[in-house]
C-alpha atoms as a PDB file:
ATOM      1  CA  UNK A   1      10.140   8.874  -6.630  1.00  0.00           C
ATOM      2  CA  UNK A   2      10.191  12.182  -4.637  1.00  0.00           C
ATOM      3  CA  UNK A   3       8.623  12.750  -1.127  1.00  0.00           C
ATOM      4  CA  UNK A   4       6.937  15.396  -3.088  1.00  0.00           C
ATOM      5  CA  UNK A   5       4.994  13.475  -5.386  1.00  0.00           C
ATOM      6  CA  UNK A   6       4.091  10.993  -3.199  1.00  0.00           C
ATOM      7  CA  UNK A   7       2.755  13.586  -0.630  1.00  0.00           C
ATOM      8  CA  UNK A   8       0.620  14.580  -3.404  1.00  0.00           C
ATOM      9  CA  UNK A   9      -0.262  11.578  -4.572  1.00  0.00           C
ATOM     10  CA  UNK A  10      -1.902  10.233  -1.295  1.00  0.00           C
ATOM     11  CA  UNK A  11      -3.218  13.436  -0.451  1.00  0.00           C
ATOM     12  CA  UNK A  12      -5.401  13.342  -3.615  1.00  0.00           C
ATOM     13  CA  UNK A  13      -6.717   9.838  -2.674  1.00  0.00           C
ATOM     14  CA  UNK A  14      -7.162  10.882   1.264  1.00  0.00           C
ATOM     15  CA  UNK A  15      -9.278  13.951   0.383  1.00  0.00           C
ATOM     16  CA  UNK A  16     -11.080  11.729  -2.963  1.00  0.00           C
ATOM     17  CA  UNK A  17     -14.367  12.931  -2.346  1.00  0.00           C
ATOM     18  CA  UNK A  18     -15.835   9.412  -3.599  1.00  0.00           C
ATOM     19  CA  UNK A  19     -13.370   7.880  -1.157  1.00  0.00           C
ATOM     20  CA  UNK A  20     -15.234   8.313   2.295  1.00  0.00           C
ATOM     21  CA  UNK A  21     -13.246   6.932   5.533  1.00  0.00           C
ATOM     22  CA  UNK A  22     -12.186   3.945   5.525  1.00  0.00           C
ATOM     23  CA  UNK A  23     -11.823   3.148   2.308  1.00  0.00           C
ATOM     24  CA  UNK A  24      -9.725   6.546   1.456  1.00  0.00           C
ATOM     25  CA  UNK A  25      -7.120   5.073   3.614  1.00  0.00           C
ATOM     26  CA  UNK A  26      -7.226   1.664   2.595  1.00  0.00           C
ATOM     27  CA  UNK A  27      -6.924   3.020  -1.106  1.00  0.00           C
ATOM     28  CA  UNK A  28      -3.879   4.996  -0.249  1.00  0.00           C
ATOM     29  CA  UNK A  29      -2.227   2.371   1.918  1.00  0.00           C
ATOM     30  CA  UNK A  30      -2.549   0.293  -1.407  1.00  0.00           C
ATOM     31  CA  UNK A  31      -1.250   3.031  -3.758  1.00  0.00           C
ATOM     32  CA  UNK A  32       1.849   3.278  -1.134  1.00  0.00           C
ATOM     33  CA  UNK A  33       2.595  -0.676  -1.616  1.00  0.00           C
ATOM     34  CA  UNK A  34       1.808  -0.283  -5.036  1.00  0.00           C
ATOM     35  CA  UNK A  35       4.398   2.207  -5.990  1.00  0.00           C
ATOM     36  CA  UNK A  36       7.389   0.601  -3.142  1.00  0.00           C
ATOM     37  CA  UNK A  37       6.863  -2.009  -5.718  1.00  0.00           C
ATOM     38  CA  UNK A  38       4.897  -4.627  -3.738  1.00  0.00           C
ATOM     39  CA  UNK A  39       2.921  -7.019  -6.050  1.00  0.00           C
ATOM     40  CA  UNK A  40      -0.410  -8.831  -5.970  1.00  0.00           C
ATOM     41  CA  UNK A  41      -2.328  -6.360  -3.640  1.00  0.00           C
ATOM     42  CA  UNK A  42      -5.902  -6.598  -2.886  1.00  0.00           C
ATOM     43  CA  UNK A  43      -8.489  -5.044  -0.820  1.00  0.00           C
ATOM     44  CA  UNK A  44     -10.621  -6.889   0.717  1.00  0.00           C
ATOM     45  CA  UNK A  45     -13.949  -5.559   2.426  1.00  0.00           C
ATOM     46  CA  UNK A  46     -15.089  -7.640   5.311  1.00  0.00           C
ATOM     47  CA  UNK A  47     -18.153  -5.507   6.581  1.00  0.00           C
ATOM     48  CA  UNK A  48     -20.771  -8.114   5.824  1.00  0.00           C
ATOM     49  CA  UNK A  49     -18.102 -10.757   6.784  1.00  0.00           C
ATOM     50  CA  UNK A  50     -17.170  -9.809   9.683  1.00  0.00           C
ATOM     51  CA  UNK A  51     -16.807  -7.706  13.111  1.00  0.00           C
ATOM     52  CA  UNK A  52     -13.094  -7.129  13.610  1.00  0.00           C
ATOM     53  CA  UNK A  53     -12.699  -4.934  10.413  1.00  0.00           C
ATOM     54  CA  UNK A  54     -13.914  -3.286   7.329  1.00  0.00           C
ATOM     55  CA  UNK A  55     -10.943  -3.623   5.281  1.00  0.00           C
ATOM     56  CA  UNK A  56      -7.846  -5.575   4.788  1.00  0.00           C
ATOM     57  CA  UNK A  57      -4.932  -4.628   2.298  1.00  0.00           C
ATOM     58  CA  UNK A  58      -2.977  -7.649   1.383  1.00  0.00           C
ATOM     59  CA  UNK A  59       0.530  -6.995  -0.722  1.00  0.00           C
ATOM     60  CA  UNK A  60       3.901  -9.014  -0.986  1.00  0.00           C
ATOM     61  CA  UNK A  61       7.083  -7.744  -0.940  1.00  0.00           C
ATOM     62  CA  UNK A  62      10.288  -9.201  -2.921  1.00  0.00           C
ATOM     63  CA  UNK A  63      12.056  -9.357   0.274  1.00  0.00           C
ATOM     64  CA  UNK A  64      12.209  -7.556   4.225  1.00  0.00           C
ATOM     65  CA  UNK A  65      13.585  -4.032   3.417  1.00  0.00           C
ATOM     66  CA  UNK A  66      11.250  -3.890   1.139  1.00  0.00           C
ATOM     67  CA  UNK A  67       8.262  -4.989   3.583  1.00  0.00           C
ATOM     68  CA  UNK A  68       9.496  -3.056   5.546  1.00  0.00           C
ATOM     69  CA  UNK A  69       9.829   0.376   3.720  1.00  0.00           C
ATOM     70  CA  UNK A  70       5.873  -0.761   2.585  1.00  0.00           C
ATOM     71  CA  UNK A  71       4.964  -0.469   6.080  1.00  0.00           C
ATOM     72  CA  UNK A  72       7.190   2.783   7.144  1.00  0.00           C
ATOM     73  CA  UNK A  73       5.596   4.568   4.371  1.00  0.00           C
ATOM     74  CA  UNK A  74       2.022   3.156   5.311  1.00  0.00           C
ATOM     75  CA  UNK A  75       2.540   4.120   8.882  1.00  0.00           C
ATOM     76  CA  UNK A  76       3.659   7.553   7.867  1.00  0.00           C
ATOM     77  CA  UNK A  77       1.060   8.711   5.486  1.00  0.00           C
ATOM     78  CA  UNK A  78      -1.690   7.781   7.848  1.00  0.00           C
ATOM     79  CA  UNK A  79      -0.173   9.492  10.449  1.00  0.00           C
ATOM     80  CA  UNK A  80      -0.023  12.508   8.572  1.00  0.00           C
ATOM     81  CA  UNK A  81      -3.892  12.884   8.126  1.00  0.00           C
ATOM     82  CA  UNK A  82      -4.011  11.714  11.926  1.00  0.00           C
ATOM     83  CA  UNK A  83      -5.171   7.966  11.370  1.00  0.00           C
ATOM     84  CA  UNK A  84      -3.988   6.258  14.647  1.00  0.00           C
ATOM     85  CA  UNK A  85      -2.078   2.968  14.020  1.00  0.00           C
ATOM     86  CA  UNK A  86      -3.242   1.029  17.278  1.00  0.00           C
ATOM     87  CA  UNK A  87      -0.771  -1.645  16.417  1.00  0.00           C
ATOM     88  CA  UNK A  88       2.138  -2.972  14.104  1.00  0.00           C
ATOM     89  CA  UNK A  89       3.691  -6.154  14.118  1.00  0.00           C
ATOM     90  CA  UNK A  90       6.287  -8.106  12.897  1.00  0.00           C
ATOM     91  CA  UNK A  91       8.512  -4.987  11.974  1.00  0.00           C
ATOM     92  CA  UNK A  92      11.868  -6.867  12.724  1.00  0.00           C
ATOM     93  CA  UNK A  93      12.886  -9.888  11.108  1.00  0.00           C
ATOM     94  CA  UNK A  94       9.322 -11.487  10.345  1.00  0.00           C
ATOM     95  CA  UNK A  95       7.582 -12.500   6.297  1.00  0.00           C
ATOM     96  CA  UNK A  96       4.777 -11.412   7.631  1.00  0.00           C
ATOM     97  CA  UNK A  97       3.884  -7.176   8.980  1.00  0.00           C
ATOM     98  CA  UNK A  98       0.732  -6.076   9.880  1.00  0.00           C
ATOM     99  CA  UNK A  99      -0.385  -2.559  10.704  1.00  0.00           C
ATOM    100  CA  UNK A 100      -3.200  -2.232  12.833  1.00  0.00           C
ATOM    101  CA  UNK A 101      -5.958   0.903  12.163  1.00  0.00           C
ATOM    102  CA  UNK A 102      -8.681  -0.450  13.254  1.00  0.00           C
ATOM    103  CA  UNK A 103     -11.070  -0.030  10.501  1.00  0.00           C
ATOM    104  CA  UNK A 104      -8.633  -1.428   8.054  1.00  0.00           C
ATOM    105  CA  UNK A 105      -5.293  -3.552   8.381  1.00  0.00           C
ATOM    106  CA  UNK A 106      -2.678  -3.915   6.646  1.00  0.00           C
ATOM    107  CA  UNK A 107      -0.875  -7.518   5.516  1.00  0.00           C
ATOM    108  CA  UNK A 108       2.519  -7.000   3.956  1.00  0.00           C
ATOM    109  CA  UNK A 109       4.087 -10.628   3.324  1.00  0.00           C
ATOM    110  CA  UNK A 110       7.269 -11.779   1.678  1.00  0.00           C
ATOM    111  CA  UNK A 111       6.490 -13.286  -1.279  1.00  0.00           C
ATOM    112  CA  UNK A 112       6.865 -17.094   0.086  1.00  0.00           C
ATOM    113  CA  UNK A 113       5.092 -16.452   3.280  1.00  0.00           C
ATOM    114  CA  UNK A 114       1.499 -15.349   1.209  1.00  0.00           C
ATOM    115  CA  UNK A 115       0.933 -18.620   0.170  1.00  0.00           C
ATOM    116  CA  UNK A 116       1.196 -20.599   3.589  1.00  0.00           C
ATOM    117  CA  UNK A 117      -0.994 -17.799   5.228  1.00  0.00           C
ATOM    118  CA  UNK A 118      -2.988 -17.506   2.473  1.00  0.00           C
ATOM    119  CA  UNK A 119      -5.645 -14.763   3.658  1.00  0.00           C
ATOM    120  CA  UNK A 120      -7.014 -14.533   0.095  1.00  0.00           C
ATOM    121  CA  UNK A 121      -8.462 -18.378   0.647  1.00  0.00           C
ATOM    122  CA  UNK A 122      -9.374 -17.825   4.971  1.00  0.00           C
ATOM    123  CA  UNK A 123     -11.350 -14.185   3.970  1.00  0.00           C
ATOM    124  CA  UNK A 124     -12.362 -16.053   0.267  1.00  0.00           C
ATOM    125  CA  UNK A 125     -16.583 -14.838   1.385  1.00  0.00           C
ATOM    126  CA  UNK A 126     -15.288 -11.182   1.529  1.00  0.00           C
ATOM    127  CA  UNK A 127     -15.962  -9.086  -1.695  1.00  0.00           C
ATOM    128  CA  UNK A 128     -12.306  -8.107  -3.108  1.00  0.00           C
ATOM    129  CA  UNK A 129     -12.236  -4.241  -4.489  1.00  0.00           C
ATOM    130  CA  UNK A 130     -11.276  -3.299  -7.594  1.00  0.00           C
ATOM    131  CA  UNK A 131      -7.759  -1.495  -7.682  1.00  0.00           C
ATOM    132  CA  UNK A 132      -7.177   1.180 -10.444  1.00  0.00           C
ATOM    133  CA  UNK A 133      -3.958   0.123 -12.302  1.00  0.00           C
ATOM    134  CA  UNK A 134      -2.143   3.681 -11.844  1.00  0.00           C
ATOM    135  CA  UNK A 135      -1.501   2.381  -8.366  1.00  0.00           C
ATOM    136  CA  UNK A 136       0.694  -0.638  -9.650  1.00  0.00           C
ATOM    137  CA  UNK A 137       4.103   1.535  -9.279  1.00  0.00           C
ATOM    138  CA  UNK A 138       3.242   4.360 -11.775  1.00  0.00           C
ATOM    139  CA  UNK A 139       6.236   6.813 -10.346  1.00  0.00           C
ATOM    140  CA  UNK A 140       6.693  10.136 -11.484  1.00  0.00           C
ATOM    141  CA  UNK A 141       7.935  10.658 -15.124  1.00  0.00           C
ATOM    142  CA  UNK A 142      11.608  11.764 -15.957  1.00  0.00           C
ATOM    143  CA  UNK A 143      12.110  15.665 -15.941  1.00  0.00           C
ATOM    144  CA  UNK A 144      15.185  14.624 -18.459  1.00  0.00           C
ATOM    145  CA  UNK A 145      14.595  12.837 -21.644  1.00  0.00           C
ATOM    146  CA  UNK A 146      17.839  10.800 -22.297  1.00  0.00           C
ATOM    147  CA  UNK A 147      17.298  11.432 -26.089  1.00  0.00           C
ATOM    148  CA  UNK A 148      17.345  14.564 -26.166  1.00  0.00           C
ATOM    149  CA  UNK A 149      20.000  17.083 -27.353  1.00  0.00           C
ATOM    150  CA  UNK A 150      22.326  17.681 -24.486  1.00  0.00           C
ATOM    151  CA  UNK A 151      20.175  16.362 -21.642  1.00  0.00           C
ATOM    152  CA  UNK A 152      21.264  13.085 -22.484  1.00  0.00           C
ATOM    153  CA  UNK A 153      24.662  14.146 -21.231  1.00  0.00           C
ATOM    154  CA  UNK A 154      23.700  14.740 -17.646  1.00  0.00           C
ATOM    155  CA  UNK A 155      21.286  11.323 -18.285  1.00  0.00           C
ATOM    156  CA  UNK A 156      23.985   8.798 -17.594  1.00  0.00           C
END
């Protein structure tokens, strides 16, 4: 997947006109963990819930790069449009990363780790958001068609 498309891909969900702050970033954070791959993601909103937050974005990851590249990305993209990441956690060596925006955070747990935490059952009173299925790793489609005429050639 090219820095391209995913530039353009989060930009059209930052500036989503029926996405107003803070869900536009807690949308895009979960299109990011969506398309590194990261599995049973959720969005949960905790403004009647609770004070601390209006949204969390829970995801697993396979293993730690992979957490980790999650959270990189995260961190990136929001910086881009200027969302301030007060703090992340749990960066080096940990099942369990958590980026800090204040009006949304961000859970990224090894697969293993989920369950023991298991956020979905501490939160269970907060409404959980609907996630379009495009964001479940949708990736940009081939420019080269491996069954195609000479194409296929440069393919493998």
């Amino acid at each position: 997947m090219s820095k391209e498309y995913v530039d353009q891909e989060i930009e059209k969900i930052i500036k989503d006109k029926g996405l107003k702050y803070p869900l536009n970033l807690a949308m895009a954070a979960t299109w990011v963990a969506g398309n590194h791959k990261g599995t049973n993601l959720k969005i949960l909103e905790l403004k009647k819930v609770c004070s601390l937050t209006d949204f969390f974005v829970i995801a697993s990851a396979s293993n730690l790069i992979q957490a980790q590249a999650i959270a990189e990305e995260i961190y990136f993209q929001a910086k881009k449009y200027d969302y301030t990441c007060k703090s992340r956690e749990g960066l080096q060596n940990s099942d369990w990363i958590l980026l800090d925006f204040g009006d949304i955070i961000v859970h990224i747990f090894l697969e293993a780790s989920r369950d023991f935490y298991d956020l979905d059952r501490l939160w269970g009173a907060a409404a959980s958001l609907p996630i379009p299925q495009h964001y479940y790793s949708s990736g940009e489609t081939p420019s080269i068609d491996p069954l195609k005429g000479d194409d296929a050639k440069k393919y493998f």
